[in-house]
N, C-alpha and C. Protein backbone atom coordinates (compact mmCIF):
# COMPACT_ATOMS: atom_id res chain seq x y z
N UNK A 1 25.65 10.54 -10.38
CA UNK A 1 24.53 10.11 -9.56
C UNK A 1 24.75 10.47 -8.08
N UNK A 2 26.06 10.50 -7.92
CA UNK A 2 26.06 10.68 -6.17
C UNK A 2 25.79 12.47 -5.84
N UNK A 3 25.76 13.24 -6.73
CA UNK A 3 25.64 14.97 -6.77
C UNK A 3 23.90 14.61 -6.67
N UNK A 4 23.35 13.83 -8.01
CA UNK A 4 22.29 13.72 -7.40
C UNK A 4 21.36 13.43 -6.07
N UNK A 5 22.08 12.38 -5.59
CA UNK A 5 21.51 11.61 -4.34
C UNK A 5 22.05 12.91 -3.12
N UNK A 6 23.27 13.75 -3.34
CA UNK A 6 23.44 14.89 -2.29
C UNK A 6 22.12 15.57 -2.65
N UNK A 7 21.25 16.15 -3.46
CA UNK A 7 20.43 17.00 -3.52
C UNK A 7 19.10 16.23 -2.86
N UNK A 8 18.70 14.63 -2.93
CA UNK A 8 17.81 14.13 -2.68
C UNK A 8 18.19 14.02 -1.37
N UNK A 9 19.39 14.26 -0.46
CA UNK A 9 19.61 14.32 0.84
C UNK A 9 19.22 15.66 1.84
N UNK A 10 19.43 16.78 0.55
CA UNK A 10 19.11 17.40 1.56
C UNK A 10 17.42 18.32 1.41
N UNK A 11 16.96 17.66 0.33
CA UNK A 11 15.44 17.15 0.00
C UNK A 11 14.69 16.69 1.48
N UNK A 12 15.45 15.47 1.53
CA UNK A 12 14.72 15.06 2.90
C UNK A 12 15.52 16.00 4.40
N UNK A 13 16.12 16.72 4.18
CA UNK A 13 16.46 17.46 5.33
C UNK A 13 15.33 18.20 5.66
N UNK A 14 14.93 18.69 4.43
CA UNK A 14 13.90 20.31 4.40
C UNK A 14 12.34 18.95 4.50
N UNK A 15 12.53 17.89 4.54
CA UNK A 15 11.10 17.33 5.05
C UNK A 15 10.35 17.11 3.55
N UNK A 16 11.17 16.83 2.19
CA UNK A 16 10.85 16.99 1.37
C UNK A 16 10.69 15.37 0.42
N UNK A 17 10.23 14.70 0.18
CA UNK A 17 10.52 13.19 -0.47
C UNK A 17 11.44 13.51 -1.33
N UNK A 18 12.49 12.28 -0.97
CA UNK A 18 14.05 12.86 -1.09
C UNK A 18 14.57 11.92 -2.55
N UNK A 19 13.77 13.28 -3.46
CA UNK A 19 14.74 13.22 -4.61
C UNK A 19 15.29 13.83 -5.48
N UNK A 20 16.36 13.80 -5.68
CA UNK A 20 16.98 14.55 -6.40
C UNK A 20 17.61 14.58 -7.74
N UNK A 21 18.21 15.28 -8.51
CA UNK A 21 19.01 15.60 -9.75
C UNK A 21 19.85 16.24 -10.52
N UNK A 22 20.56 15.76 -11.34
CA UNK A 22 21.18 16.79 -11.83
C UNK A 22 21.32 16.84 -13.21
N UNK A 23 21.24 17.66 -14.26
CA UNK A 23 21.35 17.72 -15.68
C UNK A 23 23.14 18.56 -15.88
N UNK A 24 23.56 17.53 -16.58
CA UNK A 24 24.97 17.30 -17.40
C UNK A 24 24.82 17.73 -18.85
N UNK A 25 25.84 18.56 -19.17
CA UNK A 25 26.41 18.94 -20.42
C UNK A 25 27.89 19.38 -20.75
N UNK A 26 28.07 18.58 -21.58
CA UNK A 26 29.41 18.28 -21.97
C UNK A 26 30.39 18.40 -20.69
N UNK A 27 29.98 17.01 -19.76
CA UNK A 27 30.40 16.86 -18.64
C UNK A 27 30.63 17.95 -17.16
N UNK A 28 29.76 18.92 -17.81
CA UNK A 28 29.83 19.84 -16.66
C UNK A 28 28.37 20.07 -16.11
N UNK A 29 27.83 20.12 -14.57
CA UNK A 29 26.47 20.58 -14.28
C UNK A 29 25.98 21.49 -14.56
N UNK A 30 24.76 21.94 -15.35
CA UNK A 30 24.49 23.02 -15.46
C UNK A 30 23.05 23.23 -14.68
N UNK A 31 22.61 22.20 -13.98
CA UNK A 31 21.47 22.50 -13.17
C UNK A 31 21.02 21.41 -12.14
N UNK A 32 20.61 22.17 -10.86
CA UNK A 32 20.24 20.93 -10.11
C UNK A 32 18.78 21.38 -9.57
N UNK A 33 18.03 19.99 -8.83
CA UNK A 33 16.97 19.97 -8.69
C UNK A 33 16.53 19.56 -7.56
N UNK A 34 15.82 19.65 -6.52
CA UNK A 34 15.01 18.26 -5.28
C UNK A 34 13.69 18.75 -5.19
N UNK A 35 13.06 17.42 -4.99
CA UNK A 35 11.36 17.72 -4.77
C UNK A 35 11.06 18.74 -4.24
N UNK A 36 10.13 19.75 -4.39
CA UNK A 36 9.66 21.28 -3.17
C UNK A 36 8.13 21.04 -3.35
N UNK A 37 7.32 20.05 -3.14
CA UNK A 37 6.54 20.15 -3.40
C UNK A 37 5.63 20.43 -2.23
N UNK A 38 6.25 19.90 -0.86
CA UNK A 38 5.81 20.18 0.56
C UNK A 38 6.05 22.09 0.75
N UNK A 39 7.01 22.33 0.41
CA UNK A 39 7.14 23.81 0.90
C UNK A 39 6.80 24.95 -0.08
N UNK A 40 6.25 24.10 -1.07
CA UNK A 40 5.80 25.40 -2.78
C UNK A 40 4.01 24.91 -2.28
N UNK A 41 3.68 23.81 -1.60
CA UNK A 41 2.06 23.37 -2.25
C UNK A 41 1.77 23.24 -3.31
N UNK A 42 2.92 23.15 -4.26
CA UNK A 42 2.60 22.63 -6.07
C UNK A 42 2.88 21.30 -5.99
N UNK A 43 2.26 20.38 -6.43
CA UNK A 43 2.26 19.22 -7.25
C UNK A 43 3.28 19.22 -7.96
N UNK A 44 3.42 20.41 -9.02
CA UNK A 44 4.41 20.13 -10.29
C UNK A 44 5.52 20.33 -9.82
N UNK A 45 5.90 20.82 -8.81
CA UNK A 45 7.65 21.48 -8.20
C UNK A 45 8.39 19.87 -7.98
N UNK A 46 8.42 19.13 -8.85
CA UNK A 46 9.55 17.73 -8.80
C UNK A 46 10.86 18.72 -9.48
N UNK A 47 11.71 17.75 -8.43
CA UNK A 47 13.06 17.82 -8.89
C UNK A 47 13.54 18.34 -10.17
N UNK A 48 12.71 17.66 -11.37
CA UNK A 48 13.26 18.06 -12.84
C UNK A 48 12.82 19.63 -13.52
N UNK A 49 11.84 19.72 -12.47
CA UNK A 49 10.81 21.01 -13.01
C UNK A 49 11.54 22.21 -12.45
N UNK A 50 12.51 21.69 -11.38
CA UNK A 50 12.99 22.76 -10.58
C UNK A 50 14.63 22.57 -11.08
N UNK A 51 15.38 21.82 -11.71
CA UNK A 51 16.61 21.67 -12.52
C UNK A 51 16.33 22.45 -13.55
N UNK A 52 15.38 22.11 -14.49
CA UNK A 52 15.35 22.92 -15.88
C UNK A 52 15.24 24.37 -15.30
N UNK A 53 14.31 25.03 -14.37
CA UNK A 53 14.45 26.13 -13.89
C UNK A 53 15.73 26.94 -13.55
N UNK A 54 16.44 25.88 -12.85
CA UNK A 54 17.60 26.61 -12.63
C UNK A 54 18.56 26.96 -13.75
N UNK A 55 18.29 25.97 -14.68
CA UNK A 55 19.05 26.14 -16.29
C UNK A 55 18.61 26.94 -16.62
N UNK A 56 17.44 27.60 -16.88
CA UNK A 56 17.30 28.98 -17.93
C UNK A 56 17.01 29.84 -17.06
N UNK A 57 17.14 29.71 -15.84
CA UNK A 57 17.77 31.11 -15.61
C UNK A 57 18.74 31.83 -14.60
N UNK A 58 20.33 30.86 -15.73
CA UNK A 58 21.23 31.29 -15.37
C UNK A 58 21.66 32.17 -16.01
N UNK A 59 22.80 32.84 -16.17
CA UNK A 59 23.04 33.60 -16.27
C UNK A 59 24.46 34.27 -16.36
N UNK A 60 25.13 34.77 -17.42
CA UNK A 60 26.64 35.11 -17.41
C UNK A 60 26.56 36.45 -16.69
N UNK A 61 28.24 36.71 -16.50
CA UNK A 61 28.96 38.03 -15.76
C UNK A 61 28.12 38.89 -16.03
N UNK A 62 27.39 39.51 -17.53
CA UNK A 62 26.97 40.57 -17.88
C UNK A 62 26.06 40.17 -17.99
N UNK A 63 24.87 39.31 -17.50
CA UNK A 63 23.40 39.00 -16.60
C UNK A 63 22.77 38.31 -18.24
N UNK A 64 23.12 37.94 -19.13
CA UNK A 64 22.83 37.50 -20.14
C UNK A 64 22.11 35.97 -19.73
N UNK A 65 21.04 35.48 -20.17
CA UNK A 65 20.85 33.86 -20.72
C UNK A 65 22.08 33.51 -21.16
N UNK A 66 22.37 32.72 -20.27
CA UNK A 66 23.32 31.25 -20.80
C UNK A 66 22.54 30.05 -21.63
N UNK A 67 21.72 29.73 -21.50
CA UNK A 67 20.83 29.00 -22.03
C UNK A 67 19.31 28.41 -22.49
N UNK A 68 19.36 28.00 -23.61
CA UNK A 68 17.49 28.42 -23.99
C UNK A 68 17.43 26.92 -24.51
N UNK A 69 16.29 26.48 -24.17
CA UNK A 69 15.48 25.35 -24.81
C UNK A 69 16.64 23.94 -25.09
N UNK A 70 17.43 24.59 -26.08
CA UNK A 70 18.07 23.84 -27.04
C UNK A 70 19.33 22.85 -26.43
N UNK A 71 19.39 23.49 -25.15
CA UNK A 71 20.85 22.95 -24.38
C UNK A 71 20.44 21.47 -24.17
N UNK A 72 18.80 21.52 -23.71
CA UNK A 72 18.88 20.04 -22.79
C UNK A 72 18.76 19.01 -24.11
N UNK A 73 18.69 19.43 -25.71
CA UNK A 73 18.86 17.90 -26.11
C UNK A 73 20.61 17.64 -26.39
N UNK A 74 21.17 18.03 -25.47
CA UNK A 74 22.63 17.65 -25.36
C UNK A 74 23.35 17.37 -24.25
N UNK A 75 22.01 16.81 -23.11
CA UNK A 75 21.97 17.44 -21.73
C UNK A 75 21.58 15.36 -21.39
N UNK A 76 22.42 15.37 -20.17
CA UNK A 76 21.76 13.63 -19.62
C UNK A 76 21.37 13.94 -18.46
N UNK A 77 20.62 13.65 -17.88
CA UNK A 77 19.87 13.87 -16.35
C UNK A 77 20.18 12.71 -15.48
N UNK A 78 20.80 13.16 -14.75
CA UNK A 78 21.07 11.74 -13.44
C UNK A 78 19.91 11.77 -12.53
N UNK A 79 19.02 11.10 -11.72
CA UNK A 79 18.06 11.42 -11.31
C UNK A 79 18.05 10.02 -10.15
N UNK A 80 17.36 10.71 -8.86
CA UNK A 80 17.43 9.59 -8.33
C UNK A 80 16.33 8.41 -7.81
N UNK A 81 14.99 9.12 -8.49
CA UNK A 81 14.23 7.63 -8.81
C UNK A 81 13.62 8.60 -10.34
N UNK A 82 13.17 6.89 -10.76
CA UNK A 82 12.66 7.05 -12.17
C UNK A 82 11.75 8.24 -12.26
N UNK A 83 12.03 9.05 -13.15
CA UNK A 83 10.77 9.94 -13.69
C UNK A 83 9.21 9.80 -13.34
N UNK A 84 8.48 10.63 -12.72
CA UNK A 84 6.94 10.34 -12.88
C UNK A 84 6.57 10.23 -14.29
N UNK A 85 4.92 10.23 -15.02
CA UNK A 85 4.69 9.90 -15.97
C UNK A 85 5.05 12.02 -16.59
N UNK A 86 4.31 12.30 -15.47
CA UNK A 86 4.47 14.13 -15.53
C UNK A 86 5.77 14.16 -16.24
N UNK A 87 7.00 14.33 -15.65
CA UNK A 87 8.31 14.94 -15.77
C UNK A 87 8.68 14.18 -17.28
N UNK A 88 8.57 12.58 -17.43
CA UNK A 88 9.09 11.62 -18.10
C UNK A 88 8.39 12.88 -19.53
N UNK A 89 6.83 12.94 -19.54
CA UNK A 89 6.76 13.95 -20.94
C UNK A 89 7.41 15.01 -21.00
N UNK A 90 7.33 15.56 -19.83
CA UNK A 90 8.56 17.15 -19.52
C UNK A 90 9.95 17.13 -20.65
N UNK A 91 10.20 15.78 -20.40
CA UNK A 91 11.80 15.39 -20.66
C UNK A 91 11.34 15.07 -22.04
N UNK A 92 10.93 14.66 -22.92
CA UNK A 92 10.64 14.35 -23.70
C UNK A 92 10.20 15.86 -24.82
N UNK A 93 9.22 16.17 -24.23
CA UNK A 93 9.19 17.55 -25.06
C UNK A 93 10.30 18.49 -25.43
N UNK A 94 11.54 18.50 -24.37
CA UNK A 94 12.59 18.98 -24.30
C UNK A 94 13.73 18.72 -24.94
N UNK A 95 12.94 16.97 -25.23
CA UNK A 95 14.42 16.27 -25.86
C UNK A 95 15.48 16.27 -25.32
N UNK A 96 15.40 16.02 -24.23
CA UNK A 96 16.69 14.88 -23.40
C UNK A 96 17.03 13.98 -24.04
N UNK A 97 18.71 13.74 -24.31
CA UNK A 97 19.48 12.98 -24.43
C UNK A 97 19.42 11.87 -23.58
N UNK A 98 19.82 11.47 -22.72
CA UNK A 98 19.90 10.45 -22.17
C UNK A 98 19.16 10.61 -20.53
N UNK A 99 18.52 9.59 -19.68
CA UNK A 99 18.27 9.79 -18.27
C UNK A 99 18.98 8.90 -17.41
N UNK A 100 19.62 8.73 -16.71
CA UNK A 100 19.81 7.28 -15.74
C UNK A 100 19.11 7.63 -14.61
N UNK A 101 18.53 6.61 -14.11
CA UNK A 101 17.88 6.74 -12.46
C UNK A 101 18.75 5.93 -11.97
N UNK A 102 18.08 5.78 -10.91
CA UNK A 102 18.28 4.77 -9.45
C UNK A 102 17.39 3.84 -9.17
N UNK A 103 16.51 4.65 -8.32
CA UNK A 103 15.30 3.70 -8.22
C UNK A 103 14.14 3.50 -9.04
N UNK A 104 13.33 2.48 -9.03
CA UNK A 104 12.43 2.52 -10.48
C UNK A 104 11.24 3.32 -9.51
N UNK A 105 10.17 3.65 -10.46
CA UNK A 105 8.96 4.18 -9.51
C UNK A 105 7.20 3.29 -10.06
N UNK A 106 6.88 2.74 -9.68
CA UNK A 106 6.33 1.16 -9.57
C UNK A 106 5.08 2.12 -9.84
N UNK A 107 4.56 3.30 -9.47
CA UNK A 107 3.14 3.88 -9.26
C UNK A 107 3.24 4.81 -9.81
N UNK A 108 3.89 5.80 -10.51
CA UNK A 108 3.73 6.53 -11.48
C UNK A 108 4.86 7.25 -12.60
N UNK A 109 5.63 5.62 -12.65
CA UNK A 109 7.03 5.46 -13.30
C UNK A 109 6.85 6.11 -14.58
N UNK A 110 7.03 6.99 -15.21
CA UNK A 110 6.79 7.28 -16.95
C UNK A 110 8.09 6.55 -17.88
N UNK A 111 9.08 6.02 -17.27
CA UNK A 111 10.35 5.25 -17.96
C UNK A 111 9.99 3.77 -17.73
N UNK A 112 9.21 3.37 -18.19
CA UNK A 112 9.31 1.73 -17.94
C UNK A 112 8.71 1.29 -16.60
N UNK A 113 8.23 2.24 -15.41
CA UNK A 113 7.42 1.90 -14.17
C UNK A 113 5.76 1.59 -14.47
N UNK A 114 5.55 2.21 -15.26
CA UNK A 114 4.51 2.52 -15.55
C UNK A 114 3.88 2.45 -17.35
N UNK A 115 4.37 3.65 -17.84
CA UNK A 115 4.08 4.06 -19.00
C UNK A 115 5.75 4.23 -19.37
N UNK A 116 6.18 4.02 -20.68
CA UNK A 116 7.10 4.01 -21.46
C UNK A 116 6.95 5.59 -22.42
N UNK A 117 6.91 6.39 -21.70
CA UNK A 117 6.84 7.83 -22.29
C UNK A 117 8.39 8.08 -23.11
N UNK A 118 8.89 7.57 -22.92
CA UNK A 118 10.26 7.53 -23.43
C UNK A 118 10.61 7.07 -24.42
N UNK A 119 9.59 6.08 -24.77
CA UNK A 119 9.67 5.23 -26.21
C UNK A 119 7.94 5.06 -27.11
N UNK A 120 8.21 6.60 -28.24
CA UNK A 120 6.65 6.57 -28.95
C UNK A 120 5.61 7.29 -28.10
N UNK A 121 6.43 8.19 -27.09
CA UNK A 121 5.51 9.01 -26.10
C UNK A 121 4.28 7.70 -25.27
N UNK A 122 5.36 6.60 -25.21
CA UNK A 122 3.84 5.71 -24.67
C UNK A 122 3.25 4.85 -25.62
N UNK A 123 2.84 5.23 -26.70
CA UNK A 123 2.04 4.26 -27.69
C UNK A 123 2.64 2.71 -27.30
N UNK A 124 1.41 2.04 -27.67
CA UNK A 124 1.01 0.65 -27.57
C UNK A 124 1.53 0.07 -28.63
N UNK A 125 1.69 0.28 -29.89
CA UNK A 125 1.56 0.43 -31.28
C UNK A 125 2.90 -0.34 -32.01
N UNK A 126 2.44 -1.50 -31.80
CA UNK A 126 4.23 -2.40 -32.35
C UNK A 126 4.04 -2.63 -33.72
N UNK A 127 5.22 -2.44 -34.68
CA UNK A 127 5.53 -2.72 -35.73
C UNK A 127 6.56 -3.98 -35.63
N UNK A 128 6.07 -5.09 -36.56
CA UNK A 128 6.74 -6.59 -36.59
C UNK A 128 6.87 -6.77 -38.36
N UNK A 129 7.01 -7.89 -38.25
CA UNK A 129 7.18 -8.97 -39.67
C UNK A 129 5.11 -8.95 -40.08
N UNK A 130 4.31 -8.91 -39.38
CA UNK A 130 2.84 -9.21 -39.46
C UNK A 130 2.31 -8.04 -39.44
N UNK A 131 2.96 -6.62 -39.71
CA UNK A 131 2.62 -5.02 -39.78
C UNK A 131 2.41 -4.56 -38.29
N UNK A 132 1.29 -3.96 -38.20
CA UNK A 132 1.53 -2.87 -37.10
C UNK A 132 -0.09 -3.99 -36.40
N UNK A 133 0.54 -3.70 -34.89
CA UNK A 133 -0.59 -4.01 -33.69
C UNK A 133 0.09 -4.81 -33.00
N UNK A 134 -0.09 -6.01 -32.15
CA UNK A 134 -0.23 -7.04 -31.57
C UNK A 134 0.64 -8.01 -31.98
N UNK A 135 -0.61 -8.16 -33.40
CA UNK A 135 0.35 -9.77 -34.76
C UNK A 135 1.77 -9.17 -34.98
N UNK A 136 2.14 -8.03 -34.53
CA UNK A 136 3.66 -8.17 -35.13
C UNK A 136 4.26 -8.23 -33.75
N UNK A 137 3.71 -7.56 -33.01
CA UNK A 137 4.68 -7.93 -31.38
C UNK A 137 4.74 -9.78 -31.56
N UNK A 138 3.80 -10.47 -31.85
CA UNK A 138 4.06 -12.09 -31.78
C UNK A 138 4.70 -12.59 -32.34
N UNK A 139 5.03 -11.77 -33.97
CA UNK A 139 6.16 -11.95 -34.67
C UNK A 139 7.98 -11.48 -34.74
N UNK A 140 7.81 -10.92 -33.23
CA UNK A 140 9.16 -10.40 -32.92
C UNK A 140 9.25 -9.29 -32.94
N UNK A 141 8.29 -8.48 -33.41
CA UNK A 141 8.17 -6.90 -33.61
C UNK A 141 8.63 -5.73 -32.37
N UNK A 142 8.71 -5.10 -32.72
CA UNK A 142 8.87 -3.89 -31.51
C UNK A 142 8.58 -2.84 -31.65
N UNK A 143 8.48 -2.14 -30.63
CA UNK A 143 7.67 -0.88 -30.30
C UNK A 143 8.12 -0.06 -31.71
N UNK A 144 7.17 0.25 -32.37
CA UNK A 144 7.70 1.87 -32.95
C UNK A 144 8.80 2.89 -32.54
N UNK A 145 10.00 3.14 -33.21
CA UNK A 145 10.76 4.34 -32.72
C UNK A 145 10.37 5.85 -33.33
N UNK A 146 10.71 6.65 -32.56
CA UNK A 146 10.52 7.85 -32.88
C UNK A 146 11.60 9.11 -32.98
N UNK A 147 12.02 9.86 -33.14
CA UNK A 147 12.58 10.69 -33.63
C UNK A 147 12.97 11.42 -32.05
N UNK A 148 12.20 11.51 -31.21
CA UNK A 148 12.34 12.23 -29.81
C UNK A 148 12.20 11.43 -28.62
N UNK A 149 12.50 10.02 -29.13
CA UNK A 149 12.87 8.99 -28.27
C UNK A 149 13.80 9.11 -27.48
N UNK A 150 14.11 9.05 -25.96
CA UNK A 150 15.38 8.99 -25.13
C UNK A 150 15.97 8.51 -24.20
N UNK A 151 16.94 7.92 -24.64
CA UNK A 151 17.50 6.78 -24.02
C UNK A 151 17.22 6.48 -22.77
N UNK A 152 17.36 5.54 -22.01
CA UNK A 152 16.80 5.44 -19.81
C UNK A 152 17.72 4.42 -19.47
N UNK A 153 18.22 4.43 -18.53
CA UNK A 153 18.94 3.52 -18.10
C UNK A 153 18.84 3.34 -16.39
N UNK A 154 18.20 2.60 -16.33
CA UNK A 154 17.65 2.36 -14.85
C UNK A 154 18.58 1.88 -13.53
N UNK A 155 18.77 1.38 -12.33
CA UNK A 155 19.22 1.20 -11.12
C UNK A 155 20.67 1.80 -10.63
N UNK A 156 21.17 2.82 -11.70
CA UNK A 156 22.11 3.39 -11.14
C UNK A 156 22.18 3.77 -9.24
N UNK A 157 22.97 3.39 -8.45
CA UNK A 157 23.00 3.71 -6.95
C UNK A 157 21.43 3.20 -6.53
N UNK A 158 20.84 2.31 -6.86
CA UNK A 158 19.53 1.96 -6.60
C UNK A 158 19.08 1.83 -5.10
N UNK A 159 20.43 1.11 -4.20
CA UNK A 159 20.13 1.35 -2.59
C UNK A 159 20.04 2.08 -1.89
N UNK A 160 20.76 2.75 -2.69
CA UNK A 160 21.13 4.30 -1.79
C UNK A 160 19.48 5.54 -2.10
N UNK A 161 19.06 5.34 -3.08
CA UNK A 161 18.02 6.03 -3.45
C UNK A 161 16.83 5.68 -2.86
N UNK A 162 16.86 4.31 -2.53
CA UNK A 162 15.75 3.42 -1.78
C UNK A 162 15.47 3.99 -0.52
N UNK A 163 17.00 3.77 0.27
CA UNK A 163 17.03 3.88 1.76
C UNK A 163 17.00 5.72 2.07
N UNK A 164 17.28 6.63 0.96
CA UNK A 164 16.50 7.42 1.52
C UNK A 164 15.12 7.34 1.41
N UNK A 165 14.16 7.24 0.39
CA UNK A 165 12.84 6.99 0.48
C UNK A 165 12.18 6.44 1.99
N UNK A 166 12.86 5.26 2.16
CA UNK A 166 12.52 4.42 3.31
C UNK A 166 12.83 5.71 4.24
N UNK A 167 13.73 6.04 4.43
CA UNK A 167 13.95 7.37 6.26
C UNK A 167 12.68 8.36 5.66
N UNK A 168 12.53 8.92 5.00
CA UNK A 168 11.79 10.06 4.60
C UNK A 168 10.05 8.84 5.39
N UNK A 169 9.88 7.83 4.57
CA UNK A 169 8.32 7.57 5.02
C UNK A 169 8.45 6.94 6.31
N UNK A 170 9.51 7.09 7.14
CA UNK A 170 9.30 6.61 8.59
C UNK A 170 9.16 7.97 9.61
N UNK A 171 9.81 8.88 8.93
CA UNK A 171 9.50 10.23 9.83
C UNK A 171 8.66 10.96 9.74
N UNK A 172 8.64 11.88 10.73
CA UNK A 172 6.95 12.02 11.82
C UNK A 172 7.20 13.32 10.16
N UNK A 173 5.61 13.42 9.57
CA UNK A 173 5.61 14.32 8.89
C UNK A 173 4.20 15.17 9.26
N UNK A 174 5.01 17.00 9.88
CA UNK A 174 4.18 18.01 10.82
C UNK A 174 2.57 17.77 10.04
N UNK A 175 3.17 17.82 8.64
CA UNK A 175 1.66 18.19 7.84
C UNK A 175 0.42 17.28 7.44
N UNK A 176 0.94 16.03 7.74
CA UNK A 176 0.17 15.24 7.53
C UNK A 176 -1.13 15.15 8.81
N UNK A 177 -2.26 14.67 8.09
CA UNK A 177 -3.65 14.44 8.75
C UNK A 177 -3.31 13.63 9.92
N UNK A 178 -4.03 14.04 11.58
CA UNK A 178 -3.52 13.59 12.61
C UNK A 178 -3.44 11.76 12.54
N UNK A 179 -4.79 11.37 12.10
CA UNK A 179 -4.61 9.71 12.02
C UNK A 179 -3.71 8.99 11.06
N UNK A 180 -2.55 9.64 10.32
CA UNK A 180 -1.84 9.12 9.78
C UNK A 180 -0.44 9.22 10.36
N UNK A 181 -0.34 10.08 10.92
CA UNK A 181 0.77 10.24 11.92
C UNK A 181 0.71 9.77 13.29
N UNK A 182 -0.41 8.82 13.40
CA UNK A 182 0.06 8.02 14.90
C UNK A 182 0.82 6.89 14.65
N UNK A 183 1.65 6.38 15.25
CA UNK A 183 2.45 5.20 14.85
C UNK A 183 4.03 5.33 14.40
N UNK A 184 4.16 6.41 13.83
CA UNK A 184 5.37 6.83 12.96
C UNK A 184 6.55 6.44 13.97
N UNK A 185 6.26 6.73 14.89
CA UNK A 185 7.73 6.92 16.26
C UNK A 185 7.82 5.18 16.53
N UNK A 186 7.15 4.29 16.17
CA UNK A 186 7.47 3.06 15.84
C UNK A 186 7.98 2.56 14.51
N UNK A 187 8.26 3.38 13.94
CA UNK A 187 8.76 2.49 12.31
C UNK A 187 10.33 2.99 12.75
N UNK A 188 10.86 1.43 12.09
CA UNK A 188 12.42 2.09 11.84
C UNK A 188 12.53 1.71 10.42
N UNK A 189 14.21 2.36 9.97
CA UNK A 189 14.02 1.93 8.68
C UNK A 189 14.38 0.92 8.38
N UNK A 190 13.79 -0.20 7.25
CA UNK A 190 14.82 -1.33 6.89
C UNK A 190 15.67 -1.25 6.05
N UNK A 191 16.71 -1.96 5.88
CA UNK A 191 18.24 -1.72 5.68
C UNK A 191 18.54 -2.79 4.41
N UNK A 192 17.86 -3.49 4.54
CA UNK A 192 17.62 -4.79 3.52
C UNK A 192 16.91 -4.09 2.32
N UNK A 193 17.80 -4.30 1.18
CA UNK A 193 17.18 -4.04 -0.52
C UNK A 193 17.03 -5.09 -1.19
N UNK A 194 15.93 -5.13 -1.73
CA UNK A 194 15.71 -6.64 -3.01
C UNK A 194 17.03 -6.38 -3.86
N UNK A 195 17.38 -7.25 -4.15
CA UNK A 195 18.40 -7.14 -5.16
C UNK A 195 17.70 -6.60 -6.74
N UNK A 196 18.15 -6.02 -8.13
CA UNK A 196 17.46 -5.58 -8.63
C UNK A 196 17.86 -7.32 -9.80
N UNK A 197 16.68 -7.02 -10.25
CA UNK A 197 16.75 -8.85 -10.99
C UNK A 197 17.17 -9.12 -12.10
N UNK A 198 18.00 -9.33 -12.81
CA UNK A 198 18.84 -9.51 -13.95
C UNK A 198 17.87 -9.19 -14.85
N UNK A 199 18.06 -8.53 -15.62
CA UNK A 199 17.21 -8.29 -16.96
C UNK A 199 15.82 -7.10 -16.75
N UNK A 200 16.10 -6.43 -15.61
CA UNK A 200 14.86 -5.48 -15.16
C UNK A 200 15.95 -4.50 -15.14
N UNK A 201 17.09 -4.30 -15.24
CA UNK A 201 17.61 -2.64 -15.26
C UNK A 201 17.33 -2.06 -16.62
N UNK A 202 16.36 -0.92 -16.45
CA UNK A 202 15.45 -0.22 -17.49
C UNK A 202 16.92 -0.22 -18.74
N UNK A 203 16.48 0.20 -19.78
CA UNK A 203 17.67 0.76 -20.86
C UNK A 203 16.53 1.01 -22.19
N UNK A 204 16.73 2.06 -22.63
CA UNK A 204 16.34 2.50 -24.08
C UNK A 204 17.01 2.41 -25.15
């Protein structure tokens, strides 16, 4: 996580919302990632979109693919806030092994912030003792598992992922619309983190 949080550092160097990642296999990095979405004008250029990129297309001595498709379901992603709902299916189609974050993402979390893309691609759809819907969630039931389900494990380095967020939305940003950038040179950052609350660190 801390290779990650270096990439979400220097994310916010380049003026970028500072987050970052890295995808692990068999304990070695084989790809890293930080938001480019300010300096591409794509939406889709998150961190993970730009890790898997760097994975296929690396490359051995004699310019060969090192790796296709198949690596990342053996692959864990350290990441330093939760998945959007976007990336969370990304990861999923790909079959990721395992994710840990940091920070959760409250507005378009796809691991448990939001939508549970991670478990049943999302479905609502609980199987209990009373069959499938609702009546079995009341009967103790739980979500449906699926076959391309993958694991999440939430608040890894959670302050540290925060307090960059926090510096990134206090500084003057060139591109933004003039009436949103008056004021900025008055925010500082705060330093104070909620503690994360017993029984809310995500896990699949």
């Amino acid at each position: 996580m801390r290779e990650a949080l270096a990439m979400a550092e220097l994310a916010l160097s380049t003026n970028e919302t500072p987050v970052g990642c890295i995808f692990v296999h068999q304990n070695t990095i084989i790809g890293r990632g930080m938001n480019a979405t300010n300096a591409s004008y794509n939406g889709t250029r998150h961190a993970e979109f730009i890790a898997i990129s760097d994975i296929f297309s690396s490359t051995d001595p004699e310019g060969k693919k090192k790796y296709g498709s198949k690596v990342l379901k053996e692959c864990d992603l350290y990441v330093t806030v939760e998945p959007c709902i976007m990336c969370a299916s990304l990861l999923r189609q790909f079959g990721i092994r395992r994710v840990f974050f940091g920070a959760g993402n409250e507005k378009f979390g796809g691991c448990g912030g939001v939508l549970n893309v991670h478990v049943a691609n999302g479905a609502t759809e609980l199987q209990g003792e009373g069959g499938d819907g609702e009546d079995g969630a009341e009967k103790g039931g739980e979500r449906k598992r699926h076959e391309d389900d993958y694991e999440v494990s939430g608040g890894w380095l959670r302050e540290e992922a925060i307090l960059l967020l926090r510096r990134f939305y206090v500084q003057e940003n060139g591109r933004a619309p003039e009436p949103r950038r008056r004021g900025k040179e008055e925010r500082v950052v705060k330093m104070d983190v909620e503690p994360l609350v017993e029984g809310k660190k995500k896990g699949g």
